[in-house]
Structure formats: C-alpha cells, structure tokens
Protein backbone atom coordinates (compact mmCIF):
# COMPACT_ATOMS: atom_id res chain seq x y z
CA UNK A 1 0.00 0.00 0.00
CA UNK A 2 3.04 2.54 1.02
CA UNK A 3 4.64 1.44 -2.08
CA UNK A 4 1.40 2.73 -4.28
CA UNK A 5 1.25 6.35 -1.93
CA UNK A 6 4.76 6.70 -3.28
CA UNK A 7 4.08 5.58 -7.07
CA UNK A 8 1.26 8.25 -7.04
CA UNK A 9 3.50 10.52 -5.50
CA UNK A 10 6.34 10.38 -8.35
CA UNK A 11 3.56 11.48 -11.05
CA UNK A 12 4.10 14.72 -9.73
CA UNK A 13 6.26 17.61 -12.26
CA UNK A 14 9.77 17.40 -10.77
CA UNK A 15 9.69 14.68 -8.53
CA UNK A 16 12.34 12.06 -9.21
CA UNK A 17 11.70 9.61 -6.56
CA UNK A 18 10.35 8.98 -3.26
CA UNK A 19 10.71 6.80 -0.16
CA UNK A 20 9.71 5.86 3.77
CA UNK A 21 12.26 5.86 5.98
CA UNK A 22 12.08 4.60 9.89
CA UNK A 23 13.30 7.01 11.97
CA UNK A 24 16.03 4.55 12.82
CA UNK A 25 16.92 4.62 9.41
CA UNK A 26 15.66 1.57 7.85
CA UNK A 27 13.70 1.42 4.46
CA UNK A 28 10.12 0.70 5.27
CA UNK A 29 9.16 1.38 1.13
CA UNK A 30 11.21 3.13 -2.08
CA UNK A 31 10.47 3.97 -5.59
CA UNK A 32 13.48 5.64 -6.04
CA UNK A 33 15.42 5.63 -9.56
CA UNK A 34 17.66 2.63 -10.33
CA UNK A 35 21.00 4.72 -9.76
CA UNK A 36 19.88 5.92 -5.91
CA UNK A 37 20.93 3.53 -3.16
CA UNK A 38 17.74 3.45 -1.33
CA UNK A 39 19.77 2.00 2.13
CA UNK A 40 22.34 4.95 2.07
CA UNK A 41 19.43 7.67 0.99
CA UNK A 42 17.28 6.10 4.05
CA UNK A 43 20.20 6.65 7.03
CA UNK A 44 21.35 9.73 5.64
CA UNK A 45 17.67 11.28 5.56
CA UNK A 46 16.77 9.64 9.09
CA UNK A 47 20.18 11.33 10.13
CA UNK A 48 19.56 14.52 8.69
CA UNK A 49 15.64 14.49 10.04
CA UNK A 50 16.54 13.30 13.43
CA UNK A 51 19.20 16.23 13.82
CA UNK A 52 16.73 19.12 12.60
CA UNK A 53 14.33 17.48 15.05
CA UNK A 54 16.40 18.02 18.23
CA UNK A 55 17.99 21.54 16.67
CA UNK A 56 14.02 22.76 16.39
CA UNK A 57 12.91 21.48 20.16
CA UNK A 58 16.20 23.39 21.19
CA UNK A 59 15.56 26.44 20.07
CA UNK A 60 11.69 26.25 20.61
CA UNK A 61 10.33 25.63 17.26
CA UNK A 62 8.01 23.36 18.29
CA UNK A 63 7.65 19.72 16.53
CA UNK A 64 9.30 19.83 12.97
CA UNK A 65 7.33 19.58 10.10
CA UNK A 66 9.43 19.56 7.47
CA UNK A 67 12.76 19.84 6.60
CA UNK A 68 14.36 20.43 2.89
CA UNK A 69 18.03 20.07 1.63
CA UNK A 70 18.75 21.81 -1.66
CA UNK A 71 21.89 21.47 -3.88
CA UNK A 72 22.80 22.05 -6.83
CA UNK A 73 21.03 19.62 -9.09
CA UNK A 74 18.26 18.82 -6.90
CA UNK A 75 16.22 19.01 -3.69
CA UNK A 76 15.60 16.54 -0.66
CA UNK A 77 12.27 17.23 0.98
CA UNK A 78 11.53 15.10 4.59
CA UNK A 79 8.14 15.36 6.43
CA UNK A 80 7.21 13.57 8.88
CA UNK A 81 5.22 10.17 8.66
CA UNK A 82 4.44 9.00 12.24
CA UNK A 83 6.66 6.04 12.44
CA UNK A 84 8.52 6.70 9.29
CA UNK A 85 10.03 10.07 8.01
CA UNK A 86 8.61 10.36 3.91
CA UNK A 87 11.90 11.63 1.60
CA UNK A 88 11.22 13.17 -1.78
CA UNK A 89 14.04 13.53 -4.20
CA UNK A 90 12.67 16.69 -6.64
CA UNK A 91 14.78 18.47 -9.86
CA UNK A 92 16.42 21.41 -9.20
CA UNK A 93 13.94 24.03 -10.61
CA UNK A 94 10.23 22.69 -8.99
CA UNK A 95 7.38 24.52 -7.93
CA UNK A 96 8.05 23.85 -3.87
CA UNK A 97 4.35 25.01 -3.07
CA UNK A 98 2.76 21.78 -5.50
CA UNK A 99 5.34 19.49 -3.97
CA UNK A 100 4.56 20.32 -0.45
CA UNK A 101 0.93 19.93 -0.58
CA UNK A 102 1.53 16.55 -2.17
CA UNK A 103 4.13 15.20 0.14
CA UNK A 104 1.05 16.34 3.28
CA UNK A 105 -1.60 14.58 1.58
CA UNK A 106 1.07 10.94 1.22
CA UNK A 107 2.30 11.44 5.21
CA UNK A 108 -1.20 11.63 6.03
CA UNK A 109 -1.98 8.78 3.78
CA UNK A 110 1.00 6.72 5.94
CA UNK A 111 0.29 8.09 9.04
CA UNK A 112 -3.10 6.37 8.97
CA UNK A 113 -1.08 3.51 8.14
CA UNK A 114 0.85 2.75 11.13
C-alpha cells in the first residue's frame, strides 16, 4: 500500500523519486530511480531528520514539520510520517508550493497507516 502512496507521488512535475524511511533509518518502502541507493538515501535522511528534530525542540520551534536540503542539481524534501520520516528527491527548478501539498496529503496517507 506505502509502495502505491509513493508511485502516485512520483507522477508529480519534478519529482524524481520517493521513499519511507524509519526514523532509525531503515527502508520501510522506495520507488526511487535505479542509480539511488535506497539504504544509504534512508540513514542519511533519518540522520539529517533526526538532527533538525532536536535543533528545532532546542531552540523552541516546536515539533518539525518539514525539513528540505537543496543542492545544486536537486532538492531533498523530509516530512514527517508518524513512524517513518517520507523523503522526496525533486529536480532542481520545482514549484516547492505543488510538492509540499503533495508530500502532506502521502504522510497523512502513511500516518493512517501505522
């Protein structure tokens, strides 16, 4: 079922792939392209998600939401998913607001799920 939230998901203009991650970092579902290794993508976001957790209850943020990593070529969007953390993998040049209210509508779609 995760694996047809994220298959919807990738129809979206400038998303290149898409994945649930545990928050300890293990691969709960991916449709990510052939040339992405899905384990290494998974730790690394669960790393990166786990960090801007703690650095947002720090400074009084509140519970994180989101959190986005943009380089060069591309974007890494995380939101959280209850038990898992969902990872989007956009082009460089994407319309942020489109993506965002998709990526809501899937973590609530997984949410429900666990």
């Amino acid at each position: 079922m995760i694996d047809r939230i994220l298959l919807e998901l990738n129809k979206t203009e400038g998303i290149k792939g898409s994945m649930v991650v545990g928050k300890d970092g293990l691969v709960i579902a991916s449709q990510l392209p052939g040339n992405v290794d899905a384990e290494l993508v998974g730790a690394m976001a669960s790393a990166a998600f786990g960090a801007a957790e703690r650095t947002a209850a720090e400074i009084g943020m509140g519970n994180l939401e989101q959190t986005m990593i943009e380089g060069e070529h591309g974007k890494t969007l995380m939101v959280d998913a209850g038990e898992g953390i969902l990872v989007v993998l956009t082009d460089a040049k994407v319309n942020l607001g489109l993506i965002r209210i998709t990526m809501k509508r899937a973590a609530e779609k997984i949410k429900a799920m666990f």
